[in-house]
Protein backbone atom coordinates (compact mmCIF):
# COMPACT_ATOMS: atom_id res chain seq x y z
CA UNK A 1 -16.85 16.49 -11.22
CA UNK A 2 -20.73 16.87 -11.74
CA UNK A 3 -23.30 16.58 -13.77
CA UNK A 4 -27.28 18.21 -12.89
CA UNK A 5 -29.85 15.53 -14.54
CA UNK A 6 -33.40 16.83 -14.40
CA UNK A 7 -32.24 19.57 -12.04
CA UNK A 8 -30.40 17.03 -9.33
CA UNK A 9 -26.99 17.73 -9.18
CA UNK A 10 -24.62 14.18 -8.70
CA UNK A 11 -21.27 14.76 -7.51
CA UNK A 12 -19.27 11.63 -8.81
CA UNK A 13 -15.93 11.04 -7.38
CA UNK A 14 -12.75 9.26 -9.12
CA UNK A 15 -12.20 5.64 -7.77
CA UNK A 16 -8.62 4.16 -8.13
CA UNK A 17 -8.82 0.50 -8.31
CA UNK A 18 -5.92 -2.32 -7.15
CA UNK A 19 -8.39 -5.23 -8.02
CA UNK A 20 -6.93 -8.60 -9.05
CA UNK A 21 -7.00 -8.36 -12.82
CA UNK A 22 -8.89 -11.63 -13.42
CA UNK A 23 -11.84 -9.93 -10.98
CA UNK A 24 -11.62 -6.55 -13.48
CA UNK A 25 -12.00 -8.82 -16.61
CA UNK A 26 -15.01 -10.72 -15.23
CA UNK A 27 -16.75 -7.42 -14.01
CA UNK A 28 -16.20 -6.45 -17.89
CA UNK A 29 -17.75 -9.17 -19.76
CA UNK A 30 -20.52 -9.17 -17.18
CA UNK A 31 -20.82 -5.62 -18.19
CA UNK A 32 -20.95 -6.39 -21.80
CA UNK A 33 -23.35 -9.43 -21.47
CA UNK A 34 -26.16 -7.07 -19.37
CA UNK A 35 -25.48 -4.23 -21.61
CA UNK A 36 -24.22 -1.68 -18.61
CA UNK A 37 -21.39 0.57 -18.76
CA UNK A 38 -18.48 -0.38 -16.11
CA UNK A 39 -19.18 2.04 -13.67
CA UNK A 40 -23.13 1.23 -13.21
CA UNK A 41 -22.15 -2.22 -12.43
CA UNK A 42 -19.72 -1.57 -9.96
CA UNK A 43 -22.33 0.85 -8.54
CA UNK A 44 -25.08 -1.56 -8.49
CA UNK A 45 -22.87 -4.42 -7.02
CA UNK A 46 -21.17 -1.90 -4.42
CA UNK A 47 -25.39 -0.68 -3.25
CA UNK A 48 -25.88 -4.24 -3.39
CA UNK A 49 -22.98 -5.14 -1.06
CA UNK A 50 -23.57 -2.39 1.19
CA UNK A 51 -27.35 -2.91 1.92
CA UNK A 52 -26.44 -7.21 2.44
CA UNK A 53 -23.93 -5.48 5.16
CA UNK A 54 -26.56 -3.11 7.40
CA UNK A 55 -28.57 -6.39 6.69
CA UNK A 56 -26.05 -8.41 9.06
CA UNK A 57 -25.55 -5.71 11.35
CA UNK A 58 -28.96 -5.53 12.21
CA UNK A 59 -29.18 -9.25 12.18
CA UNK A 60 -26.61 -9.34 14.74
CA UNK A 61 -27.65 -6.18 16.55
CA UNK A 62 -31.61 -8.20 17.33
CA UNK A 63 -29.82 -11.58 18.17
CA UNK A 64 -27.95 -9.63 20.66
CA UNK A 65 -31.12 -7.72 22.06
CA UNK A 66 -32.95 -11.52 22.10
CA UNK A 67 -29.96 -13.06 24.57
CA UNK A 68 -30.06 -10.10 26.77
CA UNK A 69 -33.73 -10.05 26.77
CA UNK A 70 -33.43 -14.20 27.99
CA UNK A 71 -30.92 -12.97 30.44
């Protein structure tokens, strides 16, 4: 599925979920309270998650490059 906004076209792929079902209802009154559909938060949580990852990865890859450097 697709959709073209303002001439961009956005592929958006199905996501199956096997989350815990207490983790599901949080994520949907925390949808409700900020007034965001389900999708967008799991979206903006996921970018969120992903960019705190490279984060540590590059945190890890420059502490690495400072003991070899001492070496």
């Amino acid at each position: 599925m697709f959709y073209n906004i303002n001439y961009k076209t956005i592929f958006i792929s199905t996501f199956t979920s096997s989350l815990p079902d207490k983790l599901l209802q949080e994520q949907l009154i925390a949808s409700k309270d900020y007034k965001m559909l389900k999708n967008m938060s799991i979206e903006m949580v996921l970018e969120i998650y992903l960019e705190q990852l490279d984060r540590a990865v590059y945190l890890k890859f420059c502490k690495r490059m400072a003991i070899d450097m001492d070496s």
